[in-house]
Protein backbone atom coordinates (compact mmCIF):
# COMPACT_ATOMS: atom_id res chain seq x y z
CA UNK A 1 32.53 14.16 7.68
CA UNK A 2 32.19 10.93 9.50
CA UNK A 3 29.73 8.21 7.81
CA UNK A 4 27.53 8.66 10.61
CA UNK A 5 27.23 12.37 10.57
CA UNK A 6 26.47 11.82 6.63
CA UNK A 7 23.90 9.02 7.44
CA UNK A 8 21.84 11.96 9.71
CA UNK A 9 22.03 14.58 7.08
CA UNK A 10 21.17 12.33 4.34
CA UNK A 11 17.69 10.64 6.57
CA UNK A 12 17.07 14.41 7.54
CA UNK A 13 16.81 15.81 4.09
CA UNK A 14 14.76 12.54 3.01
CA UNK A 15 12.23 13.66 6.19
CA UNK A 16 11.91 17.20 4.80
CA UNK A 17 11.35 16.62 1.14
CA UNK A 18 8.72 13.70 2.35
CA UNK A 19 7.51 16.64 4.50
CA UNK A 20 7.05 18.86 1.32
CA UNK A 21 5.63 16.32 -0.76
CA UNK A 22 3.02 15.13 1.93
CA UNK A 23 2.04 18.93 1.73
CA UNK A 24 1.42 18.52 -2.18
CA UNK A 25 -0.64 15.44 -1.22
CA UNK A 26 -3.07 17.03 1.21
CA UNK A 27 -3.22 19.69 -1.37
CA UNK A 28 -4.18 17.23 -4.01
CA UNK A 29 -6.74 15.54 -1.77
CA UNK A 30 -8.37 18.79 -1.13
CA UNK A 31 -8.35 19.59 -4.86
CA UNK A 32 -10.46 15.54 -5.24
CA UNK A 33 -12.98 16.41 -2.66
CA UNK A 34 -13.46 19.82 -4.22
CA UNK A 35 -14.21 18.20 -7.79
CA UNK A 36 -16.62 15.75 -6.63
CA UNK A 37 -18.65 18.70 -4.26
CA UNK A 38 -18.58 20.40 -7.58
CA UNK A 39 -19.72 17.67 -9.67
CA UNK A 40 -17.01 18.34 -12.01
CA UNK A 41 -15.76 14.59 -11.30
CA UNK A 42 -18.30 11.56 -10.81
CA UNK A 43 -18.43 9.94 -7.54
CA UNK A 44 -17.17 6.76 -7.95
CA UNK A 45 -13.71 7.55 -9.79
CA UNK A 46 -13.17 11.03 -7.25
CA UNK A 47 -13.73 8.60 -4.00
CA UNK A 48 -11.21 6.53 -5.71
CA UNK A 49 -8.67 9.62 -6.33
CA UNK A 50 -9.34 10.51 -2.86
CA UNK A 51 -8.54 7.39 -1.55
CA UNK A 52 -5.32 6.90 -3.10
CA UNK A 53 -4.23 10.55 -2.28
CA UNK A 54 -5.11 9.99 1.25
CA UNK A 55 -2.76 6.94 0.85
CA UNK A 56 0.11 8.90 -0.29
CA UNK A 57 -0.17 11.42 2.03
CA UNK A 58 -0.41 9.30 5.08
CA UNK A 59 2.45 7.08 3.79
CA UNK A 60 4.91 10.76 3.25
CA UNK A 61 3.86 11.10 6.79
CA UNK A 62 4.75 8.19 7.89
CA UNK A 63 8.43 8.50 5.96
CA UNK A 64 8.48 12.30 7.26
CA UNK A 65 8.52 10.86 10.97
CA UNK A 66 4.87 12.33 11.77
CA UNK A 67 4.26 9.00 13.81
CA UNK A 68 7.72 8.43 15.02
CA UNK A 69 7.20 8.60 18.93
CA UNK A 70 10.65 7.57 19.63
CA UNK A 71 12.30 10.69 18.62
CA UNK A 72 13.52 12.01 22.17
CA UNK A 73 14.23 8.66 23.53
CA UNK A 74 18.06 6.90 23.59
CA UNK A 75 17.99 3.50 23.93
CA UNK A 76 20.40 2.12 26.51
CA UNK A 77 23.22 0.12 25.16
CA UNK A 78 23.87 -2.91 27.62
């Protein structure tokens, strides 16, 4: 397997367990927003939780290529 083939598979597996995690994320966010419209947790530290979940989750996004709009596009070499 060439270095570059192995570079590809490696940043493609890194995409889809960033991908899985940022599911887990959303999941937890959902679970913050929950507690606080249940009053189980107190506003202050749930907006917190939520905050830092959202974080996450846009950051595994980001690192799972959800914003990547250069995906289709080569670059010409000059």
């Amino acid at each position: 397997m060439t270095p570059r083939a192995r570079q590809r598979r490696t940043r493609r597996r890194v995409r889809d367990a960033a991908s899985l995690l940022s599911l887990v994320a959303f999941l937890a966010l959902l679970g913050s927003v929950g507690a606080v419209e249940q009053d189980l947790v107190p506003l202050l530290p749930g907006a917190i939780r939520m905050f830092g979940f959202l974080l996450i989750w846009a950051g595994l996004l980001a690192i799972a290529g959800a914003f990547d709009t250069t995906e289709g596009r080569r670059e010409r070499r000059r």
